[in-house]
N, C-alpha and C. Protein backbone atom coordinates (compact mmCIF):
# COMPACT_ATOMS: atom_id res chain seq x y z
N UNK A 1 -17.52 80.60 -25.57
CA UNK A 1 -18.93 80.41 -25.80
C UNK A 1 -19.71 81.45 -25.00
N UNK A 2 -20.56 82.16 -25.83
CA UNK A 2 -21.34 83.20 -25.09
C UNK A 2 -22.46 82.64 -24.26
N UNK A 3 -23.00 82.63 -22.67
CA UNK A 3 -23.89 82.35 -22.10
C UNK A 3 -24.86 83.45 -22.37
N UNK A 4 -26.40 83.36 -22.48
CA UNK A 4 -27.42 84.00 -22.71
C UNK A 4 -27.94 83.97 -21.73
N UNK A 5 -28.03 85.36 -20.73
CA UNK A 5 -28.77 85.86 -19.52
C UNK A 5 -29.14 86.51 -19.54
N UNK A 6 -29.63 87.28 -20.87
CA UNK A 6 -31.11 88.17 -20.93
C UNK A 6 -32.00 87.71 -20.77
N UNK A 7 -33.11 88.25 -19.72
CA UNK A 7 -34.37 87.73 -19.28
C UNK A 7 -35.39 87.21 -20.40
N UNK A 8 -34.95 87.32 -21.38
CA UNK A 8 -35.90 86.68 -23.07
C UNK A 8 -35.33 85.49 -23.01
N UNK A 9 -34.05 84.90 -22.58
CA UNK A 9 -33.57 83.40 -22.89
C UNK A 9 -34.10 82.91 -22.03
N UNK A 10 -33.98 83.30 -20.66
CA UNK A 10 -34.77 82.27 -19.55
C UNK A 10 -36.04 81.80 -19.44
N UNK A 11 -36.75 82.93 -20.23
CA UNK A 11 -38.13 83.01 -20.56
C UNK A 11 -38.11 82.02 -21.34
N UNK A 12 -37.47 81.44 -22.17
CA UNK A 12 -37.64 80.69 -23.23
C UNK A 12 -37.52 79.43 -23.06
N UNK A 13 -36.74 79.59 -21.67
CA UNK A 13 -36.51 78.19 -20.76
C UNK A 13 -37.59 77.60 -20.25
N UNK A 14 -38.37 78.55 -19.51
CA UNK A 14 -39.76 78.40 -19.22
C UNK A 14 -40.79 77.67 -19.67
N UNK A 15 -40.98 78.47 -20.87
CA UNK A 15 -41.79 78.23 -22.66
C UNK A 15 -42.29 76.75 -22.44
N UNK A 16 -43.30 76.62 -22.59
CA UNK A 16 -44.47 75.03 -22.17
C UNK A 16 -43.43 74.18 -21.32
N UNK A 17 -43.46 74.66 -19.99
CA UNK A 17 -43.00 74.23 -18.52
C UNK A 17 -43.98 73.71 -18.20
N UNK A 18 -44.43 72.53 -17.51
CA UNK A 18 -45.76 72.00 -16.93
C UNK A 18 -44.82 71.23 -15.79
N UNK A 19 -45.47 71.19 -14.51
CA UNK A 19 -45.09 70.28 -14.10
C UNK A 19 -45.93 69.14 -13.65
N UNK A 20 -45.88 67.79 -13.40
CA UNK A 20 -46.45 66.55 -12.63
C UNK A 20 -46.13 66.13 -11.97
N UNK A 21 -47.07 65.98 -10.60
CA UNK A 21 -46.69 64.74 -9.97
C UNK A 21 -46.31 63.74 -10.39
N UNK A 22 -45.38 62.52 -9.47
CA UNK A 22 -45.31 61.40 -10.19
C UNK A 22 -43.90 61.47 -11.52
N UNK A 23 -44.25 62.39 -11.93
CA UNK A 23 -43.38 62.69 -13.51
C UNK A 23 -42.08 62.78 -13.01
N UNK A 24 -41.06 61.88 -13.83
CA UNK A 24 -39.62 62.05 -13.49
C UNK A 24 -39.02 62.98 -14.59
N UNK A 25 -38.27 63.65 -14.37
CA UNK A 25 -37.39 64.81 -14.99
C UNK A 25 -35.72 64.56 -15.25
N UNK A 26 -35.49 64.66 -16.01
CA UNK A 26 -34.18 65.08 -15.97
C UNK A 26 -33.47 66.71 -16.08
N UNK A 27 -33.04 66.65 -14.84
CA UNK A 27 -32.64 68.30 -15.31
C UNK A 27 -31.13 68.33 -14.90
N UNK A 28 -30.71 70.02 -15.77
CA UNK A 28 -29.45 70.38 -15.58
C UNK A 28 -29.52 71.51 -14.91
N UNK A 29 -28.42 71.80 -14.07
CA UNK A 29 -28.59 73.75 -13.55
C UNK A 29 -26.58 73.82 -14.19
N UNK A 30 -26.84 75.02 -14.59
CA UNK A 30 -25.21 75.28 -14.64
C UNK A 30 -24.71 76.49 -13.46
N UNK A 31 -23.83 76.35 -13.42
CA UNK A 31 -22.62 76.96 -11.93
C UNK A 31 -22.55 78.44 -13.25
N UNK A 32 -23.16 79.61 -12.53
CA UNK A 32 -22.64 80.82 -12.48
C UNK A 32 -21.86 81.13 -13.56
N UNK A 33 -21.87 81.33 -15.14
CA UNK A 33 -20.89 82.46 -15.98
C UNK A 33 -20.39 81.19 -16.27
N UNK A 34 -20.65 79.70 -15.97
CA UNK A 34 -19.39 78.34 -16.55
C UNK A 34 -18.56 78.42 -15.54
N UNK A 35 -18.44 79.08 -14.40
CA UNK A 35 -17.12 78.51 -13.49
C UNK A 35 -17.13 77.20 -13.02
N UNK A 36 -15.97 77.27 -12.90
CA UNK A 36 -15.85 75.88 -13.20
C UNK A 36 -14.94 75.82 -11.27
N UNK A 37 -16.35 76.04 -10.90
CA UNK A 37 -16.46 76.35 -9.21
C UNK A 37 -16.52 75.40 -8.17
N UNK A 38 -16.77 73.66 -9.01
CA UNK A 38 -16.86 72.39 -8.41
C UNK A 38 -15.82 71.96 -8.77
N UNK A 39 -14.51 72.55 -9.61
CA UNK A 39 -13.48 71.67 -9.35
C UNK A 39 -12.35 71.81 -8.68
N UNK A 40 -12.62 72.05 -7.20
CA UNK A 40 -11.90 71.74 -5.84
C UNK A 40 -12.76 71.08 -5.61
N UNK A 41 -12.16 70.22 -4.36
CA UNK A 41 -12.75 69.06 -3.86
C UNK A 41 -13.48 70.37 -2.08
N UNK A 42 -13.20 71.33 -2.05
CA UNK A 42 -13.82 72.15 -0.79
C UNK A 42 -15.40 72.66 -1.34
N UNK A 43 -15.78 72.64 -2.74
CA UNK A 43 -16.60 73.47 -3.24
C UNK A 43 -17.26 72.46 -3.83
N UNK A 44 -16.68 71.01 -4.23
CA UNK A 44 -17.60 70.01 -4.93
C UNK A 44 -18.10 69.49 -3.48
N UNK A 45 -17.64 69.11 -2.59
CA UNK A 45 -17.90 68.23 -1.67
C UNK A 45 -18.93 69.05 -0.82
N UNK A 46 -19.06 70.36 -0.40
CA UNK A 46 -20.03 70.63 0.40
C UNK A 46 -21.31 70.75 -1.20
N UNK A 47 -21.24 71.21 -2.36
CA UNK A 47 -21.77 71.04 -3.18
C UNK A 47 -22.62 70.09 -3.55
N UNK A 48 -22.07 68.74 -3.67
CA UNK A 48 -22.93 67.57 -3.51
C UNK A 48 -23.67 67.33 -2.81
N UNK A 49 -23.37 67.38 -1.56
CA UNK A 49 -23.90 67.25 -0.08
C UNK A 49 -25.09 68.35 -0.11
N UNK A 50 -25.05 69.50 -0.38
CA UNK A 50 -26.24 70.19 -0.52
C UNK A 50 -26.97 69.87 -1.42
N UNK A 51 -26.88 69.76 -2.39
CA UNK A 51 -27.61 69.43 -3.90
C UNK A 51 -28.41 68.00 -3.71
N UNK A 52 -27.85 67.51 -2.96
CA UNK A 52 -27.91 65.99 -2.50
C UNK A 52 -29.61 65.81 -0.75
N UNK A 53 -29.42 66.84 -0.18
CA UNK A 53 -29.58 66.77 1.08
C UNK A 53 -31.44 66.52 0.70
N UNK A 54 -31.79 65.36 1.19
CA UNK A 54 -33.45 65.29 1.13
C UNK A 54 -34.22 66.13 1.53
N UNK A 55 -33.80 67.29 2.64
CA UNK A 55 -34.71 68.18 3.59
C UNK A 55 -34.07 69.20 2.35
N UNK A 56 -33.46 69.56 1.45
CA UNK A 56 -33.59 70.37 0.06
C UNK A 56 -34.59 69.83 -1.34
N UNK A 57 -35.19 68.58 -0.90
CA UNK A 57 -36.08 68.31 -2.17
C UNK A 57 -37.82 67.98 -1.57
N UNK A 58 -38.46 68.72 -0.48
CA UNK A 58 -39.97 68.51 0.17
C UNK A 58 -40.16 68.44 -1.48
N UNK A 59 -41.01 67.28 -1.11
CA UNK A 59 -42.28 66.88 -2.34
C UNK A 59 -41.45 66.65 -3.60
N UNK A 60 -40.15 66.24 -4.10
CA UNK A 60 -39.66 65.33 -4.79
C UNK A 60 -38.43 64.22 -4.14
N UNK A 61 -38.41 63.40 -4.87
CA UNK A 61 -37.69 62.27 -5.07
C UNK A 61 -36.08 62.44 -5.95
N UNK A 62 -35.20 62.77 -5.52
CA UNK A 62 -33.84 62.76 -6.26
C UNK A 62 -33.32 61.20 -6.20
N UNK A 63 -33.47 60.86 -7.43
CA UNK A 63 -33.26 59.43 -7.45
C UNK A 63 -31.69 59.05 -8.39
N UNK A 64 -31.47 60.24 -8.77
CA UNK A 64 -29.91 60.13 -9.34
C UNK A 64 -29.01 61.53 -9.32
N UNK A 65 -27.76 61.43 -9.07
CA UNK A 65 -27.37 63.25 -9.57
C UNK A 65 -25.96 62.91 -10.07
N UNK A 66 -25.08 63.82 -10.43
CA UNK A 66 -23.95 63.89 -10.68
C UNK A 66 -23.48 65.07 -10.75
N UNK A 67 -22.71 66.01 -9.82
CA UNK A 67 -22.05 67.52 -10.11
C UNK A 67 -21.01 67.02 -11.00
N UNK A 68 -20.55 68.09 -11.92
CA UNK A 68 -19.65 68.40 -12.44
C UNK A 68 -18.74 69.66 -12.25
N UNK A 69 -17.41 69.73 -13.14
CA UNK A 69 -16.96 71.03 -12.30
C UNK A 69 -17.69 72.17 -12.33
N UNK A 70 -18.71 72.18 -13.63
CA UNK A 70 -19.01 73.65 -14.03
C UNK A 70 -21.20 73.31 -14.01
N UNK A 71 -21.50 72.23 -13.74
CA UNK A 71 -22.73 71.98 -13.97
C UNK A 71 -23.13 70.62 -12.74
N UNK A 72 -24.87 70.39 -12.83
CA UNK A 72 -25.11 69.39 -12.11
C UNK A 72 -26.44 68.93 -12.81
N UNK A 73 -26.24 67.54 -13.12
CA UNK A 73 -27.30 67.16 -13.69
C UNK A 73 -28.13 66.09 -12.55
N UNK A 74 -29.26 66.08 -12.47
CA UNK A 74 -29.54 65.08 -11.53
C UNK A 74 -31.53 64.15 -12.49
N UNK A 75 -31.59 63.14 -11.67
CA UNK A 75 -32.92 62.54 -12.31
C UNK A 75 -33.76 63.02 -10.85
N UNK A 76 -35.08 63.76 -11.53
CA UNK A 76 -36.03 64.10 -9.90
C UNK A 76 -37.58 63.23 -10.11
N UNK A 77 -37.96 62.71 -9.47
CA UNK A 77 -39.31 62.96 -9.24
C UNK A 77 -40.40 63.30 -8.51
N UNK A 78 -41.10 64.18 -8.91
CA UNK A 78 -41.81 65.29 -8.51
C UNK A 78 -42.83 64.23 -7.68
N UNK A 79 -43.12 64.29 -6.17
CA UNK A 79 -44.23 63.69 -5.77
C UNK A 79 -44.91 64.94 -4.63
N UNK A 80 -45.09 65.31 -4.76
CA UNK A 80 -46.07 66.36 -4.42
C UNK A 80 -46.58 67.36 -5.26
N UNK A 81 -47.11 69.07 -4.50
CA UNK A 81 -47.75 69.64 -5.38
C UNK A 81 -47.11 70.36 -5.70
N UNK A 82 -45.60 70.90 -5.07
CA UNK A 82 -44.79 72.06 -5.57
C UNK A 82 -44.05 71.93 -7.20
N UNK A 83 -44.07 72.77 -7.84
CA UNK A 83 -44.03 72.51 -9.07
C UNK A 83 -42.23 72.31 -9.06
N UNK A 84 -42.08 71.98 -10.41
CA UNK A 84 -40.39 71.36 -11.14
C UNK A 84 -40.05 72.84 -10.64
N UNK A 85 -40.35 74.40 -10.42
CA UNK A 85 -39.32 75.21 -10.66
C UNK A 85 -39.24 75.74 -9.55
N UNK A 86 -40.29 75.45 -8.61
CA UNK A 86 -40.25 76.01 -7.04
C UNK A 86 -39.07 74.96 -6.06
N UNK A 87 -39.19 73.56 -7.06
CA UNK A 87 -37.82 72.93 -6.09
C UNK A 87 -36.71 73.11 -7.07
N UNK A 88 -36.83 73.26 -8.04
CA UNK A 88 -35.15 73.87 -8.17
C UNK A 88 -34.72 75.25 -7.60
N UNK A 89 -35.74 75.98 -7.27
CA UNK A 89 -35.54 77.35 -6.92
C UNK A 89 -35.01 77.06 -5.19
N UNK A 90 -35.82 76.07 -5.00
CA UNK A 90 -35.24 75.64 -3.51
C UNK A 90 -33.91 75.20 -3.26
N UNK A 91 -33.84 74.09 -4.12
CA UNK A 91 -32.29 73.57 -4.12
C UNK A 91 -31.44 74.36 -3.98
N UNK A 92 -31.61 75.27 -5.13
CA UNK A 92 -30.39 75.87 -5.92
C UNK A 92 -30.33 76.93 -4.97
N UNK A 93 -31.03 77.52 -4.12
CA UNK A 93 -30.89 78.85 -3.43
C UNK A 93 -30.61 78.18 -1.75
N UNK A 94 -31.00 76.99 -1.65
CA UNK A 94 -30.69 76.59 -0.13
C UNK A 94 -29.07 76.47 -0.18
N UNK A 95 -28.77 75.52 -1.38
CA UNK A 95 -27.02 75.17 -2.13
C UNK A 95 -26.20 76.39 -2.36
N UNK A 96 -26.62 77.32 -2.77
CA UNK A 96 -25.84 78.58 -3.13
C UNK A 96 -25.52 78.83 -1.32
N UNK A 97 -26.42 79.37 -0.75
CA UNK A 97 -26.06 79.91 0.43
C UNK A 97 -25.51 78.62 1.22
N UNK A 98 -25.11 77.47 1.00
CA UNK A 98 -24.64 76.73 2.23
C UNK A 98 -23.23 76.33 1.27
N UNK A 99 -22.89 76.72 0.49
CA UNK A 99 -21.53 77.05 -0.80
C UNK A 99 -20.86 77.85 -0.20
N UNK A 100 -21.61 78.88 -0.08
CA UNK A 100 -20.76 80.49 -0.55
C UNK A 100 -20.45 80.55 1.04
N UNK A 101 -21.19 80.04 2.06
CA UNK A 101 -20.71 79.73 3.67
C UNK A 101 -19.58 79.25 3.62
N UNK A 102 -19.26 77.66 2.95
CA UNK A 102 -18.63 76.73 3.34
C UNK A 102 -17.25 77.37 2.99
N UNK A 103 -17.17 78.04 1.87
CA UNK A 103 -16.22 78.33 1.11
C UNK A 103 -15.77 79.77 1.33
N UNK A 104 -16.55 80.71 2.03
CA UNK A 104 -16.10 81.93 2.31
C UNK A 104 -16.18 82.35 0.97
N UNK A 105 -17.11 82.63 0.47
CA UNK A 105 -17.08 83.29 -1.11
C UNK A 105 -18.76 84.02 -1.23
N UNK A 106 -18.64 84.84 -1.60
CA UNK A 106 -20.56 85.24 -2.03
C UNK A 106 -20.97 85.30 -3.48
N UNK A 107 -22.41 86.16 -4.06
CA UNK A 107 -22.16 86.09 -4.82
C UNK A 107 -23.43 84.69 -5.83
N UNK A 108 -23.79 84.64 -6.77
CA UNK A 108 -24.45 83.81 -7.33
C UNK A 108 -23.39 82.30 -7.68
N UNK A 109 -24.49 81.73 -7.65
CA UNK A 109 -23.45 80.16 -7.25
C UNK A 109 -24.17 79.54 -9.10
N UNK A 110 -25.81 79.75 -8.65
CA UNK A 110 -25.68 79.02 -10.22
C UNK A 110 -26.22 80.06 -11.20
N UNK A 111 -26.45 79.76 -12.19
CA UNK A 111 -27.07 80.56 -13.37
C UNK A 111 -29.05 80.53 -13.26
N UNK A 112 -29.25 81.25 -13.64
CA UNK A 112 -30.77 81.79 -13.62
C UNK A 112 -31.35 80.45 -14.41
N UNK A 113 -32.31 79.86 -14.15
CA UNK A 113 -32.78 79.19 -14.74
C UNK A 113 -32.91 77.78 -14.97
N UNK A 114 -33.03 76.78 -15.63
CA UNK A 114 -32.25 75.19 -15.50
C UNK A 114 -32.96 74.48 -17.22
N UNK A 115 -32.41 73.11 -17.29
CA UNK A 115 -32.93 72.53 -18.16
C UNK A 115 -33.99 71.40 -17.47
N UNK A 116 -34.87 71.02 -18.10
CA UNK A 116 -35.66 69.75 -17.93
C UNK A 116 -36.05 69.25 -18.68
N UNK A 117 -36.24 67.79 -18.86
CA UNK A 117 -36.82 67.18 -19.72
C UNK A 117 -37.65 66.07 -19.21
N UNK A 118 -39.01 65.90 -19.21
CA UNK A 118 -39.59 64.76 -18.62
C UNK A 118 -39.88 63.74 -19.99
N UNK A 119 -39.35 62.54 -18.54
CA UNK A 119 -39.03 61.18 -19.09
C UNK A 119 -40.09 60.52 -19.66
N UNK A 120 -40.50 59.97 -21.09
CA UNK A 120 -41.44 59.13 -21.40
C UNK A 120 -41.46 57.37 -20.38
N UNK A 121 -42.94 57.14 -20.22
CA UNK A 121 -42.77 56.10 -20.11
C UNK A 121 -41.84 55.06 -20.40
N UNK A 122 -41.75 54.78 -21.80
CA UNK A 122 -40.82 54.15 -22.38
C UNK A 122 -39.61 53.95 -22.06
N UNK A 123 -39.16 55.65 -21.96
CA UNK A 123 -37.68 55.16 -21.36
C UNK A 123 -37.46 54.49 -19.94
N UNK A 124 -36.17 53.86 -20.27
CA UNK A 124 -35.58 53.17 -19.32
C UNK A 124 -34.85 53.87 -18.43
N UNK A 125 -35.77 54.22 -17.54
CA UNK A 125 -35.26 54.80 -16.50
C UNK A 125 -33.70 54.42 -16.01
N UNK A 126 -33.20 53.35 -15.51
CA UNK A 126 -31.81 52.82 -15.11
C UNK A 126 -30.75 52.96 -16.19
N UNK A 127 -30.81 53.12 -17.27
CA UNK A 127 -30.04 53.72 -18.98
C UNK A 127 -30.34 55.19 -18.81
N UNK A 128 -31.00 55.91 -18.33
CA UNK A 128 -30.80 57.30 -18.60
C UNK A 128 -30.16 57.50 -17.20
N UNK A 129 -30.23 57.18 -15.65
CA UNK A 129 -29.20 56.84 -14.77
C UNK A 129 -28.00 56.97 -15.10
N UNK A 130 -27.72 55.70 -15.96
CA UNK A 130 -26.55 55.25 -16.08
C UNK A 130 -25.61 56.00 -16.69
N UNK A 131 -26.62 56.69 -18.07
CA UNK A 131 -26.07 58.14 -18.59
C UNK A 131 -25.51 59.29 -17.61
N UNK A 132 -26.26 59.49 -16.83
CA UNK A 132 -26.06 60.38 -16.26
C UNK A 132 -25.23 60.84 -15.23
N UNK A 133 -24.72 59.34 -14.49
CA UNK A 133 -23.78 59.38 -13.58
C UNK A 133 -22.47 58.61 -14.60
N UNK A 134 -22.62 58.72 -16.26
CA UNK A 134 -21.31 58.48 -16.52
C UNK A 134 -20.97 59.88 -17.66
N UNK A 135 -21.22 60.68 -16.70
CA UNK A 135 -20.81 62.42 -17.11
C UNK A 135 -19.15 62.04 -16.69
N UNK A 136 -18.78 62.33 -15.90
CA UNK A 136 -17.12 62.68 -15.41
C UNK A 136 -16.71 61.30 -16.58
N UNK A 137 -16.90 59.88 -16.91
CA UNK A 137 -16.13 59.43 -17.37
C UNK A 137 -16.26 60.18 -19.11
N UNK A 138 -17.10 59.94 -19.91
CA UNK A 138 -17.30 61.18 -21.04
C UNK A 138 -16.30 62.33 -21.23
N UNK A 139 -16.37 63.04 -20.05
CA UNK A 139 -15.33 64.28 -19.72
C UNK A 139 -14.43 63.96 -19.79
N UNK A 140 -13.93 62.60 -19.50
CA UNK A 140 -12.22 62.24 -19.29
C UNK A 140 -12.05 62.86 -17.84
N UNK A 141 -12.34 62.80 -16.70
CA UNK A 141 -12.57 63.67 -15.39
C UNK A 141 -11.92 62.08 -14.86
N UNK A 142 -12.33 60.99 -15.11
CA UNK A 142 -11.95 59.67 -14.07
C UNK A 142 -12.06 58.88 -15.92
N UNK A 143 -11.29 57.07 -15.29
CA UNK A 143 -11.41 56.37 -15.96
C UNK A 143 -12.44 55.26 -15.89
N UNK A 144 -12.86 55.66 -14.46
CA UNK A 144 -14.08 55.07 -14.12
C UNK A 144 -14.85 55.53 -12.86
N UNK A 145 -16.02 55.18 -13.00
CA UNK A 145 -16.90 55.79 -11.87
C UNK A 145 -16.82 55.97 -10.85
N UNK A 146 -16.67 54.84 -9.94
CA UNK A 146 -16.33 54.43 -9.44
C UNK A 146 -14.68 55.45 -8.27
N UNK A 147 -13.96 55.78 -9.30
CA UNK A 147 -13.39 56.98 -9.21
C UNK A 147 -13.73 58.58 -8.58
N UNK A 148 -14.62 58.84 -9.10
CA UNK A 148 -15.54 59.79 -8.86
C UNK A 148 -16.27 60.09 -7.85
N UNK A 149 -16.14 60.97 -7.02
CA UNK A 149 -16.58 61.06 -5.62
C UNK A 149 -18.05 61.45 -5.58
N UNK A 150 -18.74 63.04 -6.66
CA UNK A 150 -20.05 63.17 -6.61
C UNK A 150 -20.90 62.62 -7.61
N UNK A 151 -21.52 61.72 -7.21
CA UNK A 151 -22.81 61.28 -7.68
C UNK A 151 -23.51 60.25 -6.84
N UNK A 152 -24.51 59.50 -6.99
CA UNK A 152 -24.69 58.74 -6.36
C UNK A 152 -26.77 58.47 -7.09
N UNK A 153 -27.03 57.25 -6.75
CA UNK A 153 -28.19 56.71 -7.23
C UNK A 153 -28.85 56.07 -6.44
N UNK A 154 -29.88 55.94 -6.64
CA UNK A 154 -30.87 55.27 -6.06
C UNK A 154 -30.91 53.68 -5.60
N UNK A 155 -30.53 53.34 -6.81
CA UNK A 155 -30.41 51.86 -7.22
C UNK A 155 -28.84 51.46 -6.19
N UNK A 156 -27.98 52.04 -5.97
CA UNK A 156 -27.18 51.54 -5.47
C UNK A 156 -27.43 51.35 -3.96
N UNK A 157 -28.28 51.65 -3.42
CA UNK A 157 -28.41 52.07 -1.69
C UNK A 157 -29.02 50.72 -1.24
């Protein structure tokens, strides 16, 4: 499968981006070219833990995530004024450099850009959760969650 990293696709990623306070998101970032760079447990585990770390999300709320080997999807909500792409730009660039440390490796960790989708009222927030931290079972990765070392939710704490 060809990845698209001409600066016209990312742009397109962009394309009626708004962000809100308050507004919960679902987004994806993918790991670098598809490597599939989270599946050691040396590269998922400091991985999570960064992707994860609250002093990486000032002015949102990470209220669900799940890495995968090659991607990380997580649920955010935005409560301050920094917009949806200044904290993924944070995440993803605080996570790359505390990766490419942990692991002795350099080099771009994720791919340019991310997905989002903000959540209607309507939806049920705890069902799109539930979706989301049952990525690895989908994959066939575990037979159950529970199994699965990165993810973790809100609701469970």
């Amino acid at each position: 499968m060809a990845i698209r990293t001409d600066r016209a696709g990312y742009q397109a990623l962009r394309r009626g981006r708004w962000s809100q306070p308050s507004q919960i998101y679902l987004l994806t970032t993918v790991a670098h070219n598809r490597e599939r760079l989270f599946a050691q447990w040396s590269s998922a585990s400091v991985a999570a833990s960064a992707m994860s770390e609250p002093t990486n999300w000032p002015g949102a709320n990470l209220l669900c995530w799940v890495l995968m080997p090659d991607h990380w999807h997580g649920l955010v909500e935005l409560s301050g004024s920094a917009s949806l792409a200044t904290q993924m730009k944070r995440v993803k660039g605080r996570s790359s450099h505390t990766i490419n440390r942990a692991i002795n490796r350099s080099g771009p960790v994720w791919m340019p850009g991310f997905h989002d989708r903000a959540l209607r009222r309507e939806d049920n927030l705890v069902k799109v959760a539930e979706y989301v931290i049952a990525n690895p079972l989908r994959a066939g990765l575990v037979q159950r969650i529970e199994d699965y070392p990165y993810w973790d939710a809100v609701w469970l704490r």
